[in-house]
PDB file of N, CA and C in Angstrom:
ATOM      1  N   UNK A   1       0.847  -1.172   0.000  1.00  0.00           N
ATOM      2  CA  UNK A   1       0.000   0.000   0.000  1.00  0.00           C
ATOM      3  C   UNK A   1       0.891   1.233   0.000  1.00  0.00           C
ATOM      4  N   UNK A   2       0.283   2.246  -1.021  1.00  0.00           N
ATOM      5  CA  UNK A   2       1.269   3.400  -0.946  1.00  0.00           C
ATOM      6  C   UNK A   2       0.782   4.422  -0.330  1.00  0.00           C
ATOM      7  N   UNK A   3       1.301   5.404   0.539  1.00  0.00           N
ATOM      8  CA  UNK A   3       0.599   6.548   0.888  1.00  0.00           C
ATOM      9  C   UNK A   3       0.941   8.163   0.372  1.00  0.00           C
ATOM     10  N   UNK A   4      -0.024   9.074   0.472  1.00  0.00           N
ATOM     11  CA  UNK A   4      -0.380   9.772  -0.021  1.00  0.00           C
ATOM     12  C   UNK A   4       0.900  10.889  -0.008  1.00  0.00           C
ATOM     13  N   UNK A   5       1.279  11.426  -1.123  1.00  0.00           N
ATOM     14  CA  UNK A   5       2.666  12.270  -0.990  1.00  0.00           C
ATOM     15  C   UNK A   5       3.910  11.127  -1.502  1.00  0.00           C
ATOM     16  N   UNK A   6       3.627  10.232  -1.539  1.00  0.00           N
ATOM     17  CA  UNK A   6       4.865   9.222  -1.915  1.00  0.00           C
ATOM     18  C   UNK A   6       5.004   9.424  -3.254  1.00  0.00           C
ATOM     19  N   UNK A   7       6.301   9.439  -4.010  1.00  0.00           N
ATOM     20  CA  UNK A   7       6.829   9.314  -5.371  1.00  0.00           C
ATOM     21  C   UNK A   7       6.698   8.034  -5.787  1.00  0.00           C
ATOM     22  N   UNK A   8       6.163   7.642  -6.859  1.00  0.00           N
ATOM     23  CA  UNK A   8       6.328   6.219  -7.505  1.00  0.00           C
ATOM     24  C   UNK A   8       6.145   6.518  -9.114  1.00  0.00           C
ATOM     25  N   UNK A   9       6.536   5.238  -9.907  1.00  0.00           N
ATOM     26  CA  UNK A   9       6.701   5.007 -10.862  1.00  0.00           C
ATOM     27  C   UNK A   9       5.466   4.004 -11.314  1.00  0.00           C
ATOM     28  N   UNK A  10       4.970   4.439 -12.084  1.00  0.00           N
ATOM     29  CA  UNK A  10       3.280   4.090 -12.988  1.00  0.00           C
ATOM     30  C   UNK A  10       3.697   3.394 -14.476  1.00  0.00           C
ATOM     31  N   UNK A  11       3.056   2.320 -14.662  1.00  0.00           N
ATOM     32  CA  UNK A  11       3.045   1.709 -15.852  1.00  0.00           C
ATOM     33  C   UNK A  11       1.759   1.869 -17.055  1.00  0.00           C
ATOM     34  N   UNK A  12       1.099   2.748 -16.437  1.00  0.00           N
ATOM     35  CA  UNK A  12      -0.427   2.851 -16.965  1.00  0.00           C
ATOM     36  C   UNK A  12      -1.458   3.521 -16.286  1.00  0.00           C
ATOM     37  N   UNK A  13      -2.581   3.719 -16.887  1.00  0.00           N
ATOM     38  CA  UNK A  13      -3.697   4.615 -16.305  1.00  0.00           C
ATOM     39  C   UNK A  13      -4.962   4.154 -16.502  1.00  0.00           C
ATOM     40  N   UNK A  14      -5.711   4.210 -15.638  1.00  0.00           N
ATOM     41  CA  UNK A  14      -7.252   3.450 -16.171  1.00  0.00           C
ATOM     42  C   UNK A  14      -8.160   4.901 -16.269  1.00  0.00           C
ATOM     43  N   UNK A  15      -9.135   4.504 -17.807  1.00  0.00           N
ATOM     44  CA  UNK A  15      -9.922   5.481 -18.229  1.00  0.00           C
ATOM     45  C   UNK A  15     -11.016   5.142 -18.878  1.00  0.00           C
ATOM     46  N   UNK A  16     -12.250   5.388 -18.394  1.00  0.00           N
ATOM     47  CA  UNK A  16     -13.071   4.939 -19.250  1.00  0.00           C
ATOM     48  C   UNK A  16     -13.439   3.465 -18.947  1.00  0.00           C
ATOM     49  N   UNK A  17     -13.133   3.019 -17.794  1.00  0.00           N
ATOM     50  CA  UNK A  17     -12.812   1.764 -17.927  1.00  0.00           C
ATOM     51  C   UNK A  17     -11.802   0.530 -18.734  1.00  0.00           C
ATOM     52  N   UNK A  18     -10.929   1.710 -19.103  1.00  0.00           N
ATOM     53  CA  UNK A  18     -10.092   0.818 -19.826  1.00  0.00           C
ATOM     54  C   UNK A  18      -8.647   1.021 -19.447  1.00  0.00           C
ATOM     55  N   UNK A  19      -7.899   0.013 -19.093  1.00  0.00           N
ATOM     56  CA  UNK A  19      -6.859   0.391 -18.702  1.00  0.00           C
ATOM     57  C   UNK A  19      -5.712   0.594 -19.932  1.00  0.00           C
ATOM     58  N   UNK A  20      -4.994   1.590 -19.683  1.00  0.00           N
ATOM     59  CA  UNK A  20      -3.701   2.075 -20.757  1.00  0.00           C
ATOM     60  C   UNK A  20      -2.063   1.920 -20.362  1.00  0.00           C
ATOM     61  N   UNK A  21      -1.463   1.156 -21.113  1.00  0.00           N
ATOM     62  CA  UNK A  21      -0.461   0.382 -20.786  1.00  0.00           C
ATOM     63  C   UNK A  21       0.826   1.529 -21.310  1.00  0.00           C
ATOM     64  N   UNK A  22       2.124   1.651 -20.582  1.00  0.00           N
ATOM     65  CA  UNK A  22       2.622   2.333 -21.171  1.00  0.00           C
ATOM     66  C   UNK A  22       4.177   1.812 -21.002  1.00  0.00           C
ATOM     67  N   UNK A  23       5.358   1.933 -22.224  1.00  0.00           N
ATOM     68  CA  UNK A  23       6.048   1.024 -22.176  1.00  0.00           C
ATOM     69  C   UNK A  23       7.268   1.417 -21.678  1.00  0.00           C
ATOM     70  N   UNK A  24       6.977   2.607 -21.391  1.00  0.00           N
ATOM     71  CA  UNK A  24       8.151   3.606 -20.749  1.00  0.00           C
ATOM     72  C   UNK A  24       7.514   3.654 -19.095  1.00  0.00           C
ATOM     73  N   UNK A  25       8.334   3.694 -18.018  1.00  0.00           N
ATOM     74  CA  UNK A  25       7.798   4.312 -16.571  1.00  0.00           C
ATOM     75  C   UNK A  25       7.525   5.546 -16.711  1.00  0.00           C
ATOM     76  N   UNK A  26       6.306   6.174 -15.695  1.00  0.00           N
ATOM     77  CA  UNK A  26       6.215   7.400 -15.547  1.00  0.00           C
ATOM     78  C   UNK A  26       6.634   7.440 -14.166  1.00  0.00           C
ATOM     79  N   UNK A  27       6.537   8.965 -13.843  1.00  0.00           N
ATOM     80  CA  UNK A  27       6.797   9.101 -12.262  1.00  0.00           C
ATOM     81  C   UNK A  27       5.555  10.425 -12.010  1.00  0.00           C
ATOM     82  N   UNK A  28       4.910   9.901 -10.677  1.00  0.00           N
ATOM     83  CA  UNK A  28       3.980  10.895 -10.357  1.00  0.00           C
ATOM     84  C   UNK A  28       3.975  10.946  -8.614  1.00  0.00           C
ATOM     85  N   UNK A  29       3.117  11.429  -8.194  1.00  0.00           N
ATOM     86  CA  UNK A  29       3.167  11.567  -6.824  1.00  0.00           C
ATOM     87  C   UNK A  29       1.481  11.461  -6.420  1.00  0.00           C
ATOM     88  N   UNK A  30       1.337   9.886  -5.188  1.00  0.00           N
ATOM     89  CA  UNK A  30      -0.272   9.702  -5.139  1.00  0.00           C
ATOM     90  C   UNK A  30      -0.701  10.841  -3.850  1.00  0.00           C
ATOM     91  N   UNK A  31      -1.748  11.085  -4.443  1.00  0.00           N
ATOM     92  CA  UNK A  31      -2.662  12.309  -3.907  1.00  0.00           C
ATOM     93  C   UNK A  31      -3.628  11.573  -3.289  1.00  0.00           C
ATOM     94  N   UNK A  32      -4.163  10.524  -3.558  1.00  0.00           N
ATOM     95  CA  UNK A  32      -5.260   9.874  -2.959  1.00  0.00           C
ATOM     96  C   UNK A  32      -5.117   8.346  -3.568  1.00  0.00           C
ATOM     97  N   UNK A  33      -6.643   7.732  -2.330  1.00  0.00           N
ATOM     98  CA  UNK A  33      -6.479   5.983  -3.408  1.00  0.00           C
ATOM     99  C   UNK A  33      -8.334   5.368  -3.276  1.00  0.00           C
ATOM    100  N   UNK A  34      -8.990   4.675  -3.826  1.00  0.00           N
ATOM    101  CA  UNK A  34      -9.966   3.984  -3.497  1.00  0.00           C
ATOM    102  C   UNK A  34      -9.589   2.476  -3.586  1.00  0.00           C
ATOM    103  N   UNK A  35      -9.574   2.278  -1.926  1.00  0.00           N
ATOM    104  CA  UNK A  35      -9.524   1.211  -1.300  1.00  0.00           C
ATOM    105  C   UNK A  35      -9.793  -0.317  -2.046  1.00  0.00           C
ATOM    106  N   UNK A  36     -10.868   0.115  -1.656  1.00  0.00           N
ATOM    107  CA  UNK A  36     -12.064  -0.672  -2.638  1.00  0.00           C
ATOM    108  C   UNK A  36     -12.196  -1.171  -3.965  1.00  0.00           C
ATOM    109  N   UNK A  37     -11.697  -0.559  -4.925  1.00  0.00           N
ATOM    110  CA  UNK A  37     -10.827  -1.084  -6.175  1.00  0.00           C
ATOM    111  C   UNK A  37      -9.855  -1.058  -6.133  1.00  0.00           C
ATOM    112  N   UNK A  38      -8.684  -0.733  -5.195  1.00  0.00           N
ATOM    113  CA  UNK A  38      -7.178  -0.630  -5.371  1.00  0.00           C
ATOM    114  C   UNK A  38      -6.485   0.512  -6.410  1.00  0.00           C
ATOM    115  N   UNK A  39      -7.414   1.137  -6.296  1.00  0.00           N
ATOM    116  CA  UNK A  39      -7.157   2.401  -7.310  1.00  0.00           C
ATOM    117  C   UNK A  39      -6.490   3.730  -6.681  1.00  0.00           C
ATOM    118  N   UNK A  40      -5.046   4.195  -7.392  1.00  0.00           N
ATOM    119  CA  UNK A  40      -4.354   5.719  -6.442  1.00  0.00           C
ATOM    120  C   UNK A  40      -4.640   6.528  -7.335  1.00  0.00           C
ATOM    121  N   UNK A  41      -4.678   7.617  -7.106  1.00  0.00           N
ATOM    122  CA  UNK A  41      -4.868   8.935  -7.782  1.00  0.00           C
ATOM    123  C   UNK A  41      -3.600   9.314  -7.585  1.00  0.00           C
ATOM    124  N   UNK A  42      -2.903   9.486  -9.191  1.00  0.00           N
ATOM    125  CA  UNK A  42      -1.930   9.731  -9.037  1.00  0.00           C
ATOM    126  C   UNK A  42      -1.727  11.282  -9.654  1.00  0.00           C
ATOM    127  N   UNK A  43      -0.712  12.447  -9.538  1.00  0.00           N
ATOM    128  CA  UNK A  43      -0.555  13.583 -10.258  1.00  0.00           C
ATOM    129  C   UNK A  43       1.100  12.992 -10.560  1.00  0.00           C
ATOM    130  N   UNK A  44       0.536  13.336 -12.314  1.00  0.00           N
ATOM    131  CA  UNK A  44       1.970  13.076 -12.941  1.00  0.00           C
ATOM    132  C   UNK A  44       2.436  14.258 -13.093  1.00  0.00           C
ATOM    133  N   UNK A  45       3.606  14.207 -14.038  1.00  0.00           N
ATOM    134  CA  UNK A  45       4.733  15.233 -13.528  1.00  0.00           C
ATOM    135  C   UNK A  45       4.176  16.588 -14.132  1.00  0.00           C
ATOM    136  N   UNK A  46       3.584  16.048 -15.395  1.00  0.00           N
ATOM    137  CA  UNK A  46       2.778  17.460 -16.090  1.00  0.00           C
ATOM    138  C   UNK A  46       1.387  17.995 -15.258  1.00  0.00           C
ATOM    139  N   UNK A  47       1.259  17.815 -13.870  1.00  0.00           N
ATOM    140  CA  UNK A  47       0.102  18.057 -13.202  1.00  0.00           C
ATOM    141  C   UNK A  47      -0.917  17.771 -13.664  1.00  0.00           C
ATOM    142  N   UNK A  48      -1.420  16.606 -14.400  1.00  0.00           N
ATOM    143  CA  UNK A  48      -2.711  16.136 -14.744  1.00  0.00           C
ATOM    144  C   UNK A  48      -2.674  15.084 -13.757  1.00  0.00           C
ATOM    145  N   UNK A  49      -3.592  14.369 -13.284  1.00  0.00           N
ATOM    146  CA  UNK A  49      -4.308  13.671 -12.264  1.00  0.00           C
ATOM    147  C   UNK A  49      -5.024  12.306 -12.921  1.00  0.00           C
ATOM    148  N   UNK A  50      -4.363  11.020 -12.835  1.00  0.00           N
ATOM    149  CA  UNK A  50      -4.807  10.012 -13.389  1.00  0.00           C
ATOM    150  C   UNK A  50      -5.142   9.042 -12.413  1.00  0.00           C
ATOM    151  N   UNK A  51      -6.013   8.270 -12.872  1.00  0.00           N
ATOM    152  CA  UNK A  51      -6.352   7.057 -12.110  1.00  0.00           C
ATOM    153  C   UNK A  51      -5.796   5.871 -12.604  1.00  0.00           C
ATOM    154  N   UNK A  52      -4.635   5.084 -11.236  1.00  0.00           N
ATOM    155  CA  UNK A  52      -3.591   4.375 -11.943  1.00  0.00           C
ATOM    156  C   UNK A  52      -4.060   2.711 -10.977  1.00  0.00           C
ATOM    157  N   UNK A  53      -4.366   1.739 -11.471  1.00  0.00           N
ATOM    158  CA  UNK A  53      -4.779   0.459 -10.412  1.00  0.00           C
ATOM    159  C   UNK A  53      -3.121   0.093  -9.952  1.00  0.00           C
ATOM    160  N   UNK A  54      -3.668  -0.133  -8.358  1.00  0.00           N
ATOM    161  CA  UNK A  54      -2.235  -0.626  -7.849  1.00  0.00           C
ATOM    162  C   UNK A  54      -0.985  -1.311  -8.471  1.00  0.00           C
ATOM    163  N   UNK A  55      -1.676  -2.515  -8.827  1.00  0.00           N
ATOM    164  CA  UNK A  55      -0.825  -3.759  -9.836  1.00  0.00           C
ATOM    165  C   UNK A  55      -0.042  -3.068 -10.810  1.00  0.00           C
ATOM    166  N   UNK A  56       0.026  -1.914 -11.517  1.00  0.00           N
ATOM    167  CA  UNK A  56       0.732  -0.693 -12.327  1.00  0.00           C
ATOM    168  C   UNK A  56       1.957   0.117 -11.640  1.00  0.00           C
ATOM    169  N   UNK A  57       1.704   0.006 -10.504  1.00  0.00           N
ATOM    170  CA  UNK A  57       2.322   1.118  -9.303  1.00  0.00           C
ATOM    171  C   UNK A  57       3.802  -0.018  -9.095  1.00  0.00           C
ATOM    172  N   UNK A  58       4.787   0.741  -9.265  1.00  0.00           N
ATOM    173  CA  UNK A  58       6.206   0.103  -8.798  1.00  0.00           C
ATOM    174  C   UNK A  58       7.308   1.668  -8.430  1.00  0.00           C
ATOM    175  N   UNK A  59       7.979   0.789  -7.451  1.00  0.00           N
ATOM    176  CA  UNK A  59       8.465   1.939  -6.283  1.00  0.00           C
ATOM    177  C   UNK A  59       8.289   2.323  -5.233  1.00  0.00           C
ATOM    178  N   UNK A  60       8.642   3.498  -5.141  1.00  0.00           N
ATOM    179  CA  UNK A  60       8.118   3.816  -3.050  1.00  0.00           C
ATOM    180  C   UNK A  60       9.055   4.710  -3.067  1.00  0.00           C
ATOM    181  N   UNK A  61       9.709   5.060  -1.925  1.00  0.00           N
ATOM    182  CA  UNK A  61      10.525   6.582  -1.656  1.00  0.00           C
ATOM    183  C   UNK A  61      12.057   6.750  -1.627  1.00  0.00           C
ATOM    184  N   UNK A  62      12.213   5.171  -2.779  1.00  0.00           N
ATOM    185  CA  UNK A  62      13.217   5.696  -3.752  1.00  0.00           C
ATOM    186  C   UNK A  62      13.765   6.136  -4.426  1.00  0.00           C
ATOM    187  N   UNK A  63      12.457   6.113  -5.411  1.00  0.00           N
ATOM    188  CA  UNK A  63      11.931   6.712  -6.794  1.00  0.00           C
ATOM    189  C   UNK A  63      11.992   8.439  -6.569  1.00  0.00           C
ATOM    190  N   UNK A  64      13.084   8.690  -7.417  1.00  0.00           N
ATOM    191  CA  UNK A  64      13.040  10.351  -7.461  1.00  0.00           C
ATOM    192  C   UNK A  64      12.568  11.227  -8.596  1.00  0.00           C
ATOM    193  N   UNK A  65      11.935  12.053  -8.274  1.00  0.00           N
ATOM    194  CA  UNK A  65      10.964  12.664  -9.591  1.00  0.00           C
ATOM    195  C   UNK A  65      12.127  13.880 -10.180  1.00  0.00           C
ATOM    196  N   UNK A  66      11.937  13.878 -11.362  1.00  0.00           N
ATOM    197  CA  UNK A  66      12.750  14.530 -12.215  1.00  0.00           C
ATOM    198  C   UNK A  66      14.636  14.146 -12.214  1.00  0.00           C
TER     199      UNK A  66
END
């Protein structure tokens, strides 16, 4: 489980119900999560705000942004 303010590295984003795979890491910082689906709200580096499912999420407060 990650908490809120932590840096991590994202493989994808769910939208629409569809999840989007991406083949490069991103790095964002989670702002929030729903429990309940395992879903973090993540803000990536360009300040847009995605919804990323856990299983995507690799890292923790190793991971340095920029």
């Amino acid at each position: 489980m990650y908490k809120a303010g932590e840096t991590v590295r994202y493989w994808g984003v769910k939208t629409g119900g569809l999840t989007w795979l991406s083949a490069e890491a991103l790095i964002g910082k989670i702002i929030g999560q729903q429990r309940e689906e395992r879903i973090y709200k993540i803000e990536g580096q360009s300040g847009a705000i995605y919804d990323v499912p856990e299983n995507l999420i690799d890292g923790g407060s190793e991971v340095k942004a920029g």
